[in-house]
N, C-alpha and C. Protein backbone atom coordinates (compact mmCIF):
# COMPACT_ATOMS: atom_id res chain seq x y z
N UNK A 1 0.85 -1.19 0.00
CA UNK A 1 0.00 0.00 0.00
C UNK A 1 0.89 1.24 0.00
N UNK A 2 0.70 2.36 -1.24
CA UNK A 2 1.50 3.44 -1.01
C UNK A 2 0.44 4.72 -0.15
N UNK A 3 1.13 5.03 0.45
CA UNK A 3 0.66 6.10 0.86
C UNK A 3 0.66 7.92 -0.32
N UNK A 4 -0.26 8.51 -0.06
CA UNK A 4 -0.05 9.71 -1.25
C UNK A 4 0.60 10.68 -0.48
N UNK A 5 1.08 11.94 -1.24
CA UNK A 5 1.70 13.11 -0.87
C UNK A 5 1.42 13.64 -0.23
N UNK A 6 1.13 15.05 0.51
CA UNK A 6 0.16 15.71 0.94
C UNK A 6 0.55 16.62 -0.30
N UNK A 7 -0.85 17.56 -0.42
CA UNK A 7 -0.84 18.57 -1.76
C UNK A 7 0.32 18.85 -1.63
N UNK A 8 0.77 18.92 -3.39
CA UNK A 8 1.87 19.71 -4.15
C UNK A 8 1.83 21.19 -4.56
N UNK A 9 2.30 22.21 -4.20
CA UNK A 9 2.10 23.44 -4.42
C UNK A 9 3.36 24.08 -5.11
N UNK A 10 3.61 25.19 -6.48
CA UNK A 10 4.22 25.65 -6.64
C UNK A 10 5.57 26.21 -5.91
N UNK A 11 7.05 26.09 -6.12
CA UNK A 11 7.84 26.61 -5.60
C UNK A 11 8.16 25.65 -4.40
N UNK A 12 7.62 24.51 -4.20
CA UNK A 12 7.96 23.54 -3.47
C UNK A 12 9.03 22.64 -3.65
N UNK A 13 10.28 22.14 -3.31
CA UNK A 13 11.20 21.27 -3.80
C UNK A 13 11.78 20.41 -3.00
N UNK A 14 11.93 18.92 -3.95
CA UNK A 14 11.73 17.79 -3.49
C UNK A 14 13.11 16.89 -3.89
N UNK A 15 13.07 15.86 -3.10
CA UNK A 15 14.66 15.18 -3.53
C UNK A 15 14.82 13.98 -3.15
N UNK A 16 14.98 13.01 -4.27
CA UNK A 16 15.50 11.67 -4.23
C UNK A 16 16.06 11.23 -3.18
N UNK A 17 15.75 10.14 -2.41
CA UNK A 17 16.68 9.48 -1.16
C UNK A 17 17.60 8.57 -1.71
N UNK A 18 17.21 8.27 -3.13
CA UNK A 18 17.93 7.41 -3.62
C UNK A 18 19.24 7.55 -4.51
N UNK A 19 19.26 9.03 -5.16
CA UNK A 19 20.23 9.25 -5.83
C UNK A 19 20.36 10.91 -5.95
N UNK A 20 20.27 11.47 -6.71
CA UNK A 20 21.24 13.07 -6.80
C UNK A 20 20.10 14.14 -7.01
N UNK A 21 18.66 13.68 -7.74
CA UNK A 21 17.35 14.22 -7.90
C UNK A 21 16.86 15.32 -7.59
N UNK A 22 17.01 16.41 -7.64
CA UNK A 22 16.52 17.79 -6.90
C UNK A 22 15.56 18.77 -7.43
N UNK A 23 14.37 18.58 -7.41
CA UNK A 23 13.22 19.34 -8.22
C UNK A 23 12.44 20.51 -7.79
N UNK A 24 12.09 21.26 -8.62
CA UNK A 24 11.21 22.56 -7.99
C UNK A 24 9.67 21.82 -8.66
N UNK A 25 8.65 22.15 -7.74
CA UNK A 25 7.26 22.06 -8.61
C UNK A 25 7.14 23.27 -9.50
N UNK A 26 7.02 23.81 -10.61
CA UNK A 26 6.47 25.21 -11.62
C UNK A 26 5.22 25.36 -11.05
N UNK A 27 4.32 23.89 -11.63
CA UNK A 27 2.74 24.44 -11.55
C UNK A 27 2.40 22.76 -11.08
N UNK A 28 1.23 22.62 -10.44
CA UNK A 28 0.34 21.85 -10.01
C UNK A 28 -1.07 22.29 -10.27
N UNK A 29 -1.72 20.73 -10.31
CA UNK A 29 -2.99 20.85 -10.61
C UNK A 29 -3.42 21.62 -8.73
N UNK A 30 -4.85 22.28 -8.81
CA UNK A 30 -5.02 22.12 -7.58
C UNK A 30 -5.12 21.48 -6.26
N UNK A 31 -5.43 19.76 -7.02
CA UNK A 31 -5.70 18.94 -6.33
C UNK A 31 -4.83 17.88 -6.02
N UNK A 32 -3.50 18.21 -6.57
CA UNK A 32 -2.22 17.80 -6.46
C UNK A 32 -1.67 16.76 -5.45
N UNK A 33 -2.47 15.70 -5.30
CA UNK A 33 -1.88 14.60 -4.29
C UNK A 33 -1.10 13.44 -4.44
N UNK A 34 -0.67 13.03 -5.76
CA UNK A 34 -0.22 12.35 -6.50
C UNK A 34 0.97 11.80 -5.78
N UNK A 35 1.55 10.78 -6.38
CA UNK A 35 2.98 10.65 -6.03
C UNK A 35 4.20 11.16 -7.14
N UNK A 36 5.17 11.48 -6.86
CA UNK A 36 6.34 12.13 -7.73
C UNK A 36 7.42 11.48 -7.44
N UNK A 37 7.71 10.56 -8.67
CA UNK A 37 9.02 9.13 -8.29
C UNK A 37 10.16 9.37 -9.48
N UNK A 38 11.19 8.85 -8.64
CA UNK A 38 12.29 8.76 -9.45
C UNK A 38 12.97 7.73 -9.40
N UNK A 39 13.15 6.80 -10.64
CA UNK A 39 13.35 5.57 -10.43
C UNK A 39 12.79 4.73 -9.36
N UNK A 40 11.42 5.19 -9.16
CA UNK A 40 10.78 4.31 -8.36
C UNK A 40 10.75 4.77 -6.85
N UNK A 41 11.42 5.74 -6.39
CA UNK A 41 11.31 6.25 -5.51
C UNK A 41 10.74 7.68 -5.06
N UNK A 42 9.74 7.47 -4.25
CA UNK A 42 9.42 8.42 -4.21
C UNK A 42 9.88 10.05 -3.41
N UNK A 43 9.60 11.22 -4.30
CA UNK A 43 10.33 11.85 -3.69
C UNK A 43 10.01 12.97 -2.71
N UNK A 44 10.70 13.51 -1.75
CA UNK A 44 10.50 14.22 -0.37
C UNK A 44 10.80 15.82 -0.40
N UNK A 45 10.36 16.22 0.55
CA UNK A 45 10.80 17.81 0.42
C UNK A 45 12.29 17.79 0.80
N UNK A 46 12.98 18.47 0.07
CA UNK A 46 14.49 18.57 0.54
C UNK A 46 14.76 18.41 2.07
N UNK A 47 14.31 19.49 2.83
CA UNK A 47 14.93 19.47 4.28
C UNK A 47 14.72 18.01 4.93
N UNK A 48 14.06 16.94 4.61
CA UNK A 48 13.57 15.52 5.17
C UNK A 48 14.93 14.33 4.51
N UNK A 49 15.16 14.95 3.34
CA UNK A 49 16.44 13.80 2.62
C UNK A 49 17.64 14.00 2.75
N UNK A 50 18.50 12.79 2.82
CA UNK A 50 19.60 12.65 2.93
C UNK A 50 20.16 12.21 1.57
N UNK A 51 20.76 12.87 0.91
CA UNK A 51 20.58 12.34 -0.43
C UNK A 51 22.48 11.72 -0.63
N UNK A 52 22.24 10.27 -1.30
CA UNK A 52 23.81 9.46 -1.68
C UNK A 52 24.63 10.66 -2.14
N UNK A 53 26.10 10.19 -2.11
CA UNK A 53 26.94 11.03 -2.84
C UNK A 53 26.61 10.80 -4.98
N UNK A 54 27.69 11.68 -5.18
CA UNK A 54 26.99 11.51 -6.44
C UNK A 54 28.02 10.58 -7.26
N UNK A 55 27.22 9.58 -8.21
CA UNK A 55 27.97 8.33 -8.59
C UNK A 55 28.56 8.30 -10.29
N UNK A 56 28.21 9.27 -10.63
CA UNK A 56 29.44 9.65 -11.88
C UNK A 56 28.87 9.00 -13.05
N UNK A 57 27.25 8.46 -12.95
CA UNK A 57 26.74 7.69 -14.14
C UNK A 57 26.09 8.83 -14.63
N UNK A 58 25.80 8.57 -16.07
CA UNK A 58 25.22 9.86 -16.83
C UNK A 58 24.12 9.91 -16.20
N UNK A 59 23.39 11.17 -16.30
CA UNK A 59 22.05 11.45 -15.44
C UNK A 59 20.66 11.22 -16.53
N UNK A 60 19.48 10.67 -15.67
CA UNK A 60 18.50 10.50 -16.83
C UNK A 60 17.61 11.58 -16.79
N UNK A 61 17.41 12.34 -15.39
CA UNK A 61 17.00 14.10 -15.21
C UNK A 61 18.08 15.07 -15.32
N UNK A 62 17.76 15.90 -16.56
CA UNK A 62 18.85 16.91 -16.35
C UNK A 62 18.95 17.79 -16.10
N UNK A 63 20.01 18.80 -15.81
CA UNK A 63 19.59 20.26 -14.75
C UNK A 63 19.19 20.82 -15.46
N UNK A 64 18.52 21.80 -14.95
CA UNK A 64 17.67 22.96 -15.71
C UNK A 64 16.35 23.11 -16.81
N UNK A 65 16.62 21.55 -17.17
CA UNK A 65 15.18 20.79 -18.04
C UNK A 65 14.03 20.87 -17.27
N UNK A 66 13.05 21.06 -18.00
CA UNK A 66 11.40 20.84 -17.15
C UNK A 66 11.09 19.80 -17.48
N UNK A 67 9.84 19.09 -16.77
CA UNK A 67 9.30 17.91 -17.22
C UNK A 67 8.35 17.81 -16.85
N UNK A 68 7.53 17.38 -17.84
CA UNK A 68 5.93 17.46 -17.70
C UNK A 68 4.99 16.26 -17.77
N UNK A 69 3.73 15.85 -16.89
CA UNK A 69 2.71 15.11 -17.14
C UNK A 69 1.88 15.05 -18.78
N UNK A 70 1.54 14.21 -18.74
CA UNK A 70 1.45 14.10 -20.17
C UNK A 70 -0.35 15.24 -20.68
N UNK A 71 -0.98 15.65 -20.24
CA UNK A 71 -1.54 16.48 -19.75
C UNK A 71 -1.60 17.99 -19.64
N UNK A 72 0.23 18.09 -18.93
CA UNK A 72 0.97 19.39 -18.71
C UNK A 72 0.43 19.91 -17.82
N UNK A 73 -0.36 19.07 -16.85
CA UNK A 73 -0.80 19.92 -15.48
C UNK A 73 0.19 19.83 -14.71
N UNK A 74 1.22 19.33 -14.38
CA UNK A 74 2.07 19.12 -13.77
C UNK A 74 3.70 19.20 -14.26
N UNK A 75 4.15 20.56 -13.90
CA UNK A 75 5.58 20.63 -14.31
C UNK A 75 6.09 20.55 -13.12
N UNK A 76 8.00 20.27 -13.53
CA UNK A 76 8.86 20.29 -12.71
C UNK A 76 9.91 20.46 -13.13
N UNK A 77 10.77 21.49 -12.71
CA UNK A 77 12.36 22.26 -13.36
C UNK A 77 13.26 21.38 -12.36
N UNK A 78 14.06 20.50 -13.45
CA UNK A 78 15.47 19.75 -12.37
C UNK A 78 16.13 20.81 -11.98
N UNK A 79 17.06 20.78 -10.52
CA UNK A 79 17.51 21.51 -9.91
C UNK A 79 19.21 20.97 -9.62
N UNK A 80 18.66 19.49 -10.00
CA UNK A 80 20.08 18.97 -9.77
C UNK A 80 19.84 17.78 -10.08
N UNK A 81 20.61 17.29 -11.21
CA UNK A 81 20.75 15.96 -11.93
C UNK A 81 20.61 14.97 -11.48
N UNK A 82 19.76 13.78 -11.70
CA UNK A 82 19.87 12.26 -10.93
C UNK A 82 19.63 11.12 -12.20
N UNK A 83 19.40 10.43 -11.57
CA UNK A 83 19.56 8.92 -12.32
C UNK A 83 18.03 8.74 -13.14
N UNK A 84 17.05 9.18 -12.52
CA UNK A 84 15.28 8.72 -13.66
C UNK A 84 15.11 7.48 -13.55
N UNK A 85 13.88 7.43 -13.99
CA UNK A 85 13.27 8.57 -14.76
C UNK A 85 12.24 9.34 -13.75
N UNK A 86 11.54 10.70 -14.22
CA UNK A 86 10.66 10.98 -13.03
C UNK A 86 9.24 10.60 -13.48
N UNK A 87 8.19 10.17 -12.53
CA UNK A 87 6.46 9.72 -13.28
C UNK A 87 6.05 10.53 -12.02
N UNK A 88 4.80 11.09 -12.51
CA UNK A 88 3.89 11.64 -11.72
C UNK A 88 2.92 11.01 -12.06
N UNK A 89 1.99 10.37 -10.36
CA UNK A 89 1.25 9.54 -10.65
C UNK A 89 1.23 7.68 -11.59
N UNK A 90 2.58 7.36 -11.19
CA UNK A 90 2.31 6.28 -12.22
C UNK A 90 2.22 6.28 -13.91
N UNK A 91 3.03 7.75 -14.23
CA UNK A 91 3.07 7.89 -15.46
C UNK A 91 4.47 8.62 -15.71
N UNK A 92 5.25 8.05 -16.46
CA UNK A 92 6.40 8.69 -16.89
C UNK A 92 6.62 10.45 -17.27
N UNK A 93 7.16 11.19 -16.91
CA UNK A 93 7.20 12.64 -17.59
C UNK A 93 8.09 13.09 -18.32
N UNK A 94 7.82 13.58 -19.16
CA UNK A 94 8.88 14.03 -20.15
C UNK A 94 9.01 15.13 -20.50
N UNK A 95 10.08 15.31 -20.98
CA UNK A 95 11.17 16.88 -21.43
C UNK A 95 10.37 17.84 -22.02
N UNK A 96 10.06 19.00 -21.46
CA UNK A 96 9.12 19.69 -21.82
C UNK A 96 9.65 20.26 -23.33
N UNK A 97 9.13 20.10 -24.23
CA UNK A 97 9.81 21.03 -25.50
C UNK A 97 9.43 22.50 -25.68
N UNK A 98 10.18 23.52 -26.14
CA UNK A 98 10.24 25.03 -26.10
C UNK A 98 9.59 25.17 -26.91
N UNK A 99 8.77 26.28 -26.45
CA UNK A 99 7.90 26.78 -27.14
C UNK A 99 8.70 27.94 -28.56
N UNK A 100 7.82 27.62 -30.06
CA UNK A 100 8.58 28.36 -31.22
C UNK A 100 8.75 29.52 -30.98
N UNK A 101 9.42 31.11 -30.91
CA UNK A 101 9.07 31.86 -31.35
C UNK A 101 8.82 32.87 -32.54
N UNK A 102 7.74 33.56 -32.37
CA UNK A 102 7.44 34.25 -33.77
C UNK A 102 8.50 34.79 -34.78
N UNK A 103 8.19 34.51 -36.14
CA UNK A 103 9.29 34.82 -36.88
C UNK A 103 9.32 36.27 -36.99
N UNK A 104 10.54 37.08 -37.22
CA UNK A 104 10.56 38.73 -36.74
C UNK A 104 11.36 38.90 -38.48
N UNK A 105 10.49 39.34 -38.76
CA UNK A 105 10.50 39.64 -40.72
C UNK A 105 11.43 41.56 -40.06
């Protein structure tokens, strides 16, 4: 039995017990109770983790990338590189892609 989060709120940040993982929430749905895993683990507000040293394998979250529910109710800006992948809710998230901008004739 997993237990859920308590609500996720913007500007909140969370971190892998298991490896190097360090995330900001952007945006949440309102009702935001979900779980937020990385490689299967789920992850905590910083001040609660003790997080491993860091192990020199390429990272599968990368810094400064966002990553989003498939949806896009749910972003999250890496803060610090870890191993992945991240799922919100039992669903994988992926690399948010940049938005085009307008062509300037």
């Amino acid at each position: 039995m997993t237990t859920k989060m308590p609500q996720l709120r913007a500007g909140e940040q969370l971190a892998c017990a298991t490896c190097t993982t360090k995330v900001v929430v952007v945006t949440a749905p309102p009702d935001a109770t979900a779980e937020i895993t990385c490689g299967g683990t789920v992850l905590q507000p910083v001040k609660s983790v003790t997080q491993p040293p860091k192990d020199g394998s390429s990272p599968g979250v990368l810094i400064g990338k966002r990553y989003v529910d498939a949806a896009e109710t749910m972003e999250l800006l890496c803060s610090a590189a870890g191993s992945g992948p991240l799922e919100y809710d039992g669903a994988e998230m992926t690399l948010k892609s940049a938005k085009a901008l307008p062509a300037s004739d």
